[in-house]
PDB file of N, CA and C in Angstrom:
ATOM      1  N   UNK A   1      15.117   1.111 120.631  1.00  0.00           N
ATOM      2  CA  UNK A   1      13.839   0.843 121.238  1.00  0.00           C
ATOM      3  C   UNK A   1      13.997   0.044 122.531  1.00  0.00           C
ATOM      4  N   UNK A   2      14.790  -0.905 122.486  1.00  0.00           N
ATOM      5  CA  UNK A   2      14.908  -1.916 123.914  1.00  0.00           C
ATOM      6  C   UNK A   2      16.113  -0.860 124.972  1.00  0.00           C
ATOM      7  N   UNK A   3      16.377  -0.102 124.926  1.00  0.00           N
ATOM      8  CA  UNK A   3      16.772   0.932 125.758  1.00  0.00           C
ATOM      9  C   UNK A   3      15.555   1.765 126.055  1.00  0.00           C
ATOM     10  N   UNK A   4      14.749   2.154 125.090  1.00  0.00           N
ATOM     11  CA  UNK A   4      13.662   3.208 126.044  1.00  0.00           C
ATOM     12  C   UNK A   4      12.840   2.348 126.991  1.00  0.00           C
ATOM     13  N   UNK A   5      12.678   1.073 126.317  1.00  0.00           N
ATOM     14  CA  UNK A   5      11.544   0.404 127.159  1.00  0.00           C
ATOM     15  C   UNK A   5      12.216  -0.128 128.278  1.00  0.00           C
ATOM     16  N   UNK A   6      13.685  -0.292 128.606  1.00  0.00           N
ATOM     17  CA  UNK A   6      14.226  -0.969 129.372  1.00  0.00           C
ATOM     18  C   UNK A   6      14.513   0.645 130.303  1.00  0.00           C
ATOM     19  N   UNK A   7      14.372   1.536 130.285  1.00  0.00           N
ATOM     20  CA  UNK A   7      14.461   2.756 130.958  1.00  0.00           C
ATOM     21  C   UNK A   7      13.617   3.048 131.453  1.00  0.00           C
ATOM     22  N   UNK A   8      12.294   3.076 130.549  1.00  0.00           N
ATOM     23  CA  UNK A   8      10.918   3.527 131.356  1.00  0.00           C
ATOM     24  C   UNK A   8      10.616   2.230 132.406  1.00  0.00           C
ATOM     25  N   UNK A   9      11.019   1.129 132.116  1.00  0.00           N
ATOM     26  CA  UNK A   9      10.567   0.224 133.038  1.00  0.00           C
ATOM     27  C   UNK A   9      11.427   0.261 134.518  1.00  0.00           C
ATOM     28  N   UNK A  10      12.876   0.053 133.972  1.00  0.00           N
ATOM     29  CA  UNK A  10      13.265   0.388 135.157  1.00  0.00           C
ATOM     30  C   UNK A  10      12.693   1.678 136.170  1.00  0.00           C
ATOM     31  N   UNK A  11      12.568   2.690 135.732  1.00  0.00           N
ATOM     32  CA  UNK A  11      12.237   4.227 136.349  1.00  0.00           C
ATOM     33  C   UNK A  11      10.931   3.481 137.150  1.00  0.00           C
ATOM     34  N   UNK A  12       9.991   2.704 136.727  1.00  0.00           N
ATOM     35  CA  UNK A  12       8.685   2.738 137.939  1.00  0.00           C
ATOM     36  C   UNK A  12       8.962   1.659 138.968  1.00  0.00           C
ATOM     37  N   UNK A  13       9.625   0.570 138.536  1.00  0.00           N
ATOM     38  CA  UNK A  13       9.618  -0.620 139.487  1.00  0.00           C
ATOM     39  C   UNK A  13      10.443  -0.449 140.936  1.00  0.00           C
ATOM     40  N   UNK A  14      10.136  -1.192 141.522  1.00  0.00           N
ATOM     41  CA  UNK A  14      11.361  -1.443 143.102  1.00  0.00           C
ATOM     42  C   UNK A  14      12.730  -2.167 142.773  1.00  0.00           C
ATOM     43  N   UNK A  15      12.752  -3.574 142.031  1.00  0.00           N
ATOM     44  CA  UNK A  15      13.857  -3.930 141.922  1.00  0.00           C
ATOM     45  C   UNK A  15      14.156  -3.460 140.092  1.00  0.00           C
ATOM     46  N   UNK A  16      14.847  -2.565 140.139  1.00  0.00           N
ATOM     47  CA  UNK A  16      15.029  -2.505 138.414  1.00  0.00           C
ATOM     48  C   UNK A  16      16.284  -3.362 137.826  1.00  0.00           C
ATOM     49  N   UNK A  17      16.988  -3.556 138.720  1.00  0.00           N
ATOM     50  CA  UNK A  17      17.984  -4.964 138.791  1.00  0.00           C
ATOM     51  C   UNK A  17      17.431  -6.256 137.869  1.00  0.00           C
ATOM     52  N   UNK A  18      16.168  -6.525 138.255  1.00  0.00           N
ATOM     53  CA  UNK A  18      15.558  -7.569 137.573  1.00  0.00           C
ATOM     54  C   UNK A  18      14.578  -7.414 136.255  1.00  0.00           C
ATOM     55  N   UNK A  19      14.942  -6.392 135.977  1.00  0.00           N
ATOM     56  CA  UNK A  19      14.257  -5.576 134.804  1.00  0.00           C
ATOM     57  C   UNK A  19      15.195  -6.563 133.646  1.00  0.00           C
ATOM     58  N   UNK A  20      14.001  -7.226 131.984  1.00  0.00           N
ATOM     59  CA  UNK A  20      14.946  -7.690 131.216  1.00  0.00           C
ATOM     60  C   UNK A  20      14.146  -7.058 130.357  1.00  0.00           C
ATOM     61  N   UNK A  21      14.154  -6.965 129.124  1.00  0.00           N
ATOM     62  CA  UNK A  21      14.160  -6.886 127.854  1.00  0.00           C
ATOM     63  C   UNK A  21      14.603  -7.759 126.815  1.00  0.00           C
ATOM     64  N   UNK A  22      13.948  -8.512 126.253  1.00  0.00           N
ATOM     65  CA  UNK A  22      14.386  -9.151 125.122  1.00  0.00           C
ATOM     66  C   UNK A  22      13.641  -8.712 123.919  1.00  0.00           C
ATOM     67  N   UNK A  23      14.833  -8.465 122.465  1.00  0.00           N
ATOM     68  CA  UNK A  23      14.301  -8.431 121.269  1.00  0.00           C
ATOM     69  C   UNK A  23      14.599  -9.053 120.904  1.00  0.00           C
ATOM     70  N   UNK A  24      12.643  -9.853 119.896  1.00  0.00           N
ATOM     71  CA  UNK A  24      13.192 -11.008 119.040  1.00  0.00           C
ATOM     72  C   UNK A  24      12.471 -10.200 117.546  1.00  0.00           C
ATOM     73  N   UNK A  25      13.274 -10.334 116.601  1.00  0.00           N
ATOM     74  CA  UNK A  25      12.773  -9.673 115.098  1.00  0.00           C
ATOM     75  C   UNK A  25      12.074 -10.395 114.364  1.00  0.00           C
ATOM     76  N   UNK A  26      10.541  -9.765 114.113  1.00  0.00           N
ATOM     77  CA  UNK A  26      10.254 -10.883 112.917  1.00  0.00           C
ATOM     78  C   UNK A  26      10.599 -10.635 111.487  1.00  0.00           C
ATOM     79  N   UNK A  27       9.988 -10.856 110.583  1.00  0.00           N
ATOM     80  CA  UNK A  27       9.948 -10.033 108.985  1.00  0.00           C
ATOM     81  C   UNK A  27       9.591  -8.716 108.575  1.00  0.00           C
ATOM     82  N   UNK A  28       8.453  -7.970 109.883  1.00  0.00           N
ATOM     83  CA  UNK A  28       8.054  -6.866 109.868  1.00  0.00           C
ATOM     84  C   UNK A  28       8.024  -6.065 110.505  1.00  0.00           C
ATOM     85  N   UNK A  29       8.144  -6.867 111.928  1.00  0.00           N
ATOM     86  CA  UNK A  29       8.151  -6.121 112.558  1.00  0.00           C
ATOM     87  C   UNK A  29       9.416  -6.605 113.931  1.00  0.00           C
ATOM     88  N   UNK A  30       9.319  -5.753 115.323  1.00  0.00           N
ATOM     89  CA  UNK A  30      10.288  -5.734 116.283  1.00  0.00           C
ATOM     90  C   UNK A  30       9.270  -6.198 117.247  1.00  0.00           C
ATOM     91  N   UNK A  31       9.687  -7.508 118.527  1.00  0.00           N
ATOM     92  CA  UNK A  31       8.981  -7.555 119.112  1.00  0.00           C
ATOM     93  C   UNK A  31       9.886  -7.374 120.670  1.00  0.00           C
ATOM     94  N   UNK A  32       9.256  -6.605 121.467  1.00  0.00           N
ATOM     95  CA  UNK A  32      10.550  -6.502 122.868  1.00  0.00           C
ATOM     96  C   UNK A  32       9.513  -7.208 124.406  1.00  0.00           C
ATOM     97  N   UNK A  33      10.046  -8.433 124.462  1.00  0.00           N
ATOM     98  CA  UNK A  33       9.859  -8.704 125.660  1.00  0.00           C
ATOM     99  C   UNK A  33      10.473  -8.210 126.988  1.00  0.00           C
ATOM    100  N   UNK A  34       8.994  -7.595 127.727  1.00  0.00           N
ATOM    101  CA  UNK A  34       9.462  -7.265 128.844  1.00  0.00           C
ATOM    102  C   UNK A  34       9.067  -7.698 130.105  1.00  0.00           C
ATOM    103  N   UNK A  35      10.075  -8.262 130.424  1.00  0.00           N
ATOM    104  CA  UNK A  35      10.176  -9.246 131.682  1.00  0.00           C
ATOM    105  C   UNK A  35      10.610  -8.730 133.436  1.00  0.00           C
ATOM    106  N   UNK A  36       9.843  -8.727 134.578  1.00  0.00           N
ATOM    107  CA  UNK A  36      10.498  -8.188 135.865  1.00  0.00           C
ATOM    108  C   UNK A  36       9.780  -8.759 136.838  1.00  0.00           C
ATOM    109  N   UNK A  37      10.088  -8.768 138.049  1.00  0.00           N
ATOM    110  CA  UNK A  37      10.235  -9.076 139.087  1.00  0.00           C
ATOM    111  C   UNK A  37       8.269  -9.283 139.317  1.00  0.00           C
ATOM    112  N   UNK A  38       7.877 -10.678 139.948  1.00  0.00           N
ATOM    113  CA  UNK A  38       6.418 -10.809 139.768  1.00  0.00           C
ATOM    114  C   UNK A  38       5.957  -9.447 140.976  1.00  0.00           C
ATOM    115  N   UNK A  39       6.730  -8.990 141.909  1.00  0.00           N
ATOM    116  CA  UNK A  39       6.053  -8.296 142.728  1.00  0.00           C
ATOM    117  C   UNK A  39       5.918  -6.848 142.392  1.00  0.00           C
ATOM    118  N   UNK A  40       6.582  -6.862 140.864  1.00  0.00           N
ATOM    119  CA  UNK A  40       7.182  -5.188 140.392  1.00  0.00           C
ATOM    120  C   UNK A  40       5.516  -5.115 139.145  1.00  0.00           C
ATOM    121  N   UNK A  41       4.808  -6.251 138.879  1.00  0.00           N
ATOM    122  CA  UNK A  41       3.865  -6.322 138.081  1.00  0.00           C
ATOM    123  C   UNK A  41       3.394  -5.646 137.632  1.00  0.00           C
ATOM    124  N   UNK A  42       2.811  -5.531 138.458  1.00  0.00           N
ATOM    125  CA  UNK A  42       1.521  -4.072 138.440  1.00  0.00           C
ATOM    126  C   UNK A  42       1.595  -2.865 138.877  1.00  0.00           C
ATOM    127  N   UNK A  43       3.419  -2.497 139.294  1.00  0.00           N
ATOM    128  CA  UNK A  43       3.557  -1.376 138.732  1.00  0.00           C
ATOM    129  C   UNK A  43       3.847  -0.931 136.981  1.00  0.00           C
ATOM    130  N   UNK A  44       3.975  -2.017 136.567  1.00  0.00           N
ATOM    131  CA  UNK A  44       4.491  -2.014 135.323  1.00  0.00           C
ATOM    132  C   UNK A  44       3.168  -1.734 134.322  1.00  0.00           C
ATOM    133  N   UNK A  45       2.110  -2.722 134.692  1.00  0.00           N
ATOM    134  CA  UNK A  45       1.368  -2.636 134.288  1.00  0.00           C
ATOM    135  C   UNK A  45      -0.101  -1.136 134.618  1.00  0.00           C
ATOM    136  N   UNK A  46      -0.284  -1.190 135.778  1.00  0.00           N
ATOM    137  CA  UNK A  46      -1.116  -0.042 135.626  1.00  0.00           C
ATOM    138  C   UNK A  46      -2.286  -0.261 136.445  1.00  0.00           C
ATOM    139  N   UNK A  47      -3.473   0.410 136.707  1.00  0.00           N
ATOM    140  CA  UNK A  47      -4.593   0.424 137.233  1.00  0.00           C
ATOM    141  C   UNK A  47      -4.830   0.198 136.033  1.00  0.00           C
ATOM    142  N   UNK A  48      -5.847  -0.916 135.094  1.00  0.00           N
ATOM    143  CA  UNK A  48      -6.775  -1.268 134.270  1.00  0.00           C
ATOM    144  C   UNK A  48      -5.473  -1.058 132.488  1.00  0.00           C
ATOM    145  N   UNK A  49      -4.388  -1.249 133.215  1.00  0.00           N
ATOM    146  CA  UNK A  49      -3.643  -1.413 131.768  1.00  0.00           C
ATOM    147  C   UNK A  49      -2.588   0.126 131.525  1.00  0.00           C
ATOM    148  N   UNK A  50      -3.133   1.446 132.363  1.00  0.00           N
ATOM    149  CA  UNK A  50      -2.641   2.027 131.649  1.00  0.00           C
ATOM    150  C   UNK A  50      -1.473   2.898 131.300  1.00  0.00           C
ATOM    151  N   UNK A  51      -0.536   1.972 131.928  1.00  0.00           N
ATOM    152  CA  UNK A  51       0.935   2.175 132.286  1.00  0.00           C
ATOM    153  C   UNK A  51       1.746   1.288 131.090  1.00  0.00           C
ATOM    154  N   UNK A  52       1.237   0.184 131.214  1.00  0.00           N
ATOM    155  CA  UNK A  52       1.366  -0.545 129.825  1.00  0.00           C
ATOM    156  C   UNK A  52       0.738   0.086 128.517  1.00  0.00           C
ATOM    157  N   UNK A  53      -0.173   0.718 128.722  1.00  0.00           N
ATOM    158  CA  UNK A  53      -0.855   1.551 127.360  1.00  0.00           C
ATOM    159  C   UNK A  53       0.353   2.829 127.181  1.00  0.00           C
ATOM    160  N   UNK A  54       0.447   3.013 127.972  1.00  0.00           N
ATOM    161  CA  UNK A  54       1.668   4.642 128.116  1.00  0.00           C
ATOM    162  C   UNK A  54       2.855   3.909 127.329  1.00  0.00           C
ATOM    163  N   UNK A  55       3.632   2.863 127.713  1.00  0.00           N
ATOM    164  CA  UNK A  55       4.743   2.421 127.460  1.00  0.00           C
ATOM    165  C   UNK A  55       4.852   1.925 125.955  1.00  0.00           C
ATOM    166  N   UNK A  56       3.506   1.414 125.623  1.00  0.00           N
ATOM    167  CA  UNK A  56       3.529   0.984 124.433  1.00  0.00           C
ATOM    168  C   UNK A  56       3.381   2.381 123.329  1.00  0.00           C
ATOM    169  N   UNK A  57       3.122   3.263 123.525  1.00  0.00           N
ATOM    170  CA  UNK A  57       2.189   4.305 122.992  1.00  0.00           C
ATOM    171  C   UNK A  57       3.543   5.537 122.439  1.00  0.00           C
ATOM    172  N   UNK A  58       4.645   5.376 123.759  1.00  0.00           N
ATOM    173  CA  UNK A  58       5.727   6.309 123.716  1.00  0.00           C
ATOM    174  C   UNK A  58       6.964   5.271 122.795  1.00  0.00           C
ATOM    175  N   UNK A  59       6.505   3.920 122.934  1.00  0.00           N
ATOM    176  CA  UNK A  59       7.500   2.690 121.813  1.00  0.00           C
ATOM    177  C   UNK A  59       7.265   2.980 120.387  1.00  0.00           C
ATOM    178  N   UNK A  60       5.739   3.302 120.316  1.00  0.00           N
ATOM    179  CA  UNK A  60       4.881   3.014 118.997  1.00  0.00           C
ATOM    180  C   UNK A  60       5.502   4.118 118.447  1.00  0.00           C
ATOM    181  N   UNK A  61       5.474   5.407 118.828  1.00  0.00           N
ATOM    182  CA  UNK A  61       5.392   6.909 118.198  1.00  0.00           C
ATOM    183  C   UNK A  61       7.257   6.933 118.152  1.00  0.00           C
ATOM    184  N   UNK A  62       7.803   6.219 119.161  1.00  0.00           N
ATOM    185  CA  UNK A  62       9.231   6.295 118.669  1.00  0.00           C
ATOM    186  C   UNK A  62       9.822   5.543 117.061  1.00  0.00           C
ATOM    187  N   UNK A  63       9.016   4.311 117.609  1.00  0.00           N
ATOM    188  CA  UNK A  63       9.688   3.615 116.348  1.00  0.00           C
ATOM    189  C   UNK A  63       9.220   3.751 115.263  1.00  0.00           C
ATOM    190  N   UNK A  64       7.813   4.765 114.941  1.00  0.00           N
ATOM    191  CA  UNK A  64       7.541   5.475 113.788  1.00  0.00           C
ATOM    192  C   UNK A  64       8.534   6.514 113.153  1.00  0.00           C
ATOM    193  N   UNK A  65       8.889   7.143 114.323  1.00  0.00           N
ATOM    194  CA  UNK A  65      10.227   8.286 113.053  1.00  0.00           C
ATOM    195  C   UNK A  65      11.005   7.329 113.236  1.00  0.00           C
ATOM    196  N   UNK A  66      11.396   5.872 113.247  1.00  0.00           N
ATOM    197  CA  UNK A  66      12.552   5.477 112.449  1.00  0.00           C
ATOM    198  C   UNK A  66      11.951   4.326 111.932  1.00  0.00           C
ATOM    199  N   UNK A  67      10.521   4.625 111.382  1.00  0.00           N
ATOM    200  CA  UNK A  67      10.136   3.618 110.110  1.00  0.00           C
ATOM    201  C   UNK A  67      10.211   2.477 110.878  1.00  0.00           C
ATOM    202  N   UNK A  68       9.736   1.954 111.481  1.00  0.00           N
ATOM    203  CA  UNK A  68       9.324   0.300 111.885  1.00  0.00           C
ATOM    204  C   UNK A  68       8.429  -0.021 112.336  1.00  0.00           C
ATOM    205  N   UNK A  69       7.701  -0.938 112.921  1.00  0.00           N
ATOM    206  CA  UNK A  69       7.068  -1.318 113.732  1.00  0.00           C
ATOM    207  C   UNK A  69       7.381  -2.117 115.238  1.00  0.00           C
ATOM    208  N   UNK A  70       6.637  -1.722 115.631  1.00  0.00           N
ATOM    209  CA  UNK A  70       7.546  -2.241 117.552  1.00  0.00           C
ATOM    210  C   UNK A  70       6.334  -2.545 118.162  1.00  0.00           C
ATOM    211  N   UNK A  71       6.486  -3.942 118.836  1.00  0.00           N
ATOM    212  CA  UNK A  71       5.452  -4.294 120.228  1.00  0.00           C
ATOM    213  C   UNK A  71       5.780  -4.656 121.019  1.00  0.00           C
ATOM    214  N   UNK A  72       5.437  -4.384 121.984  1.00  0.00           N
ATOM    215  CA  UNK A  72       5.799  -4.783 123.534  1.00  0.00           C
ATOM    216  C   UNK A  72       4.848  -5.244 124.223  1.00  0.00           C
ATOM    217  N   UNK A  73       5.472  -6.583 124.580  1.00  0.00           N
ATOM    218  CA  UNK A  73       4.363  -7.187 125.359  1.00  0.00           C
ATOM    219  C   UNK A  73       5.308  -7.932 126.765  1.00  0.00           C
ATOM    220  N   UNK A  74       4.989  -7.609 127.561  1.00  0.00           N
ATOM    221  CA  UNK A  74       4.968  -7.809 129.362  1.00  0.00           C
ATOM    222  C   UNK A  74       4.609  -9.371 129.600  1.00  0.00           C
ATOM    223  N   UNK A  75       5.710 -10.250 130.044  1.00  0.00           N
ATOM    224  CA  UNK A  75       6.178 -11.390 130.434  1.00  0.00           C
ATOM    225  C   UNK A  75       6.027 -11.814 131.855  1.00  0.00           C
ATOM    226  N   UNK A  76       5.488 -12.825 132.299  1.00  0.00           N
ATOM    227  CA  UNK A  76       5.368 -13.235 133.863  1.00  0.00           C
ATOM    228  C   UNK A  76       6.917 -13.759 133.896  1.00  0.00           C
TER     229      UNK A  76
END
């Protein structure tokens, strides 16, 4: 999972150099912080979210065929 999200993120931004990913695990679930460059933001994020809705959506449906749960949430 922190390879797709660290792929799709890199693919939209300018500096993907500064692209991070961190997974921290809870009891149930996977959580992947994703962290980049403040000027790469809102490509990451989207007109009204929905680039971040895309990213989470293609995480969600992945980490269903391998049984888990996954969230991603976008870091200043």
């Amino acid at each position: 999972m922190r390879e797709l999200v660290e792929f799709l993120a890199k693919s939209l931004v300018d500096n993907p150099d500064q692209v991070q990913v961190k997974e921290v695990e809870g009891e149930r679930s996977i959580i992947l912080e994703l962290t980049v460059a403040s000027e790469d933001m809102g490509k990451v994020i989207g007109k009204q979210g929905r680039i971040a809705k895309a990213i989470r959506t293609v995480v969600k449906a992945a980490a269903t065929r391998e049984g888990k749960k996954v969230v991603v949430e976008i870091i200043q």
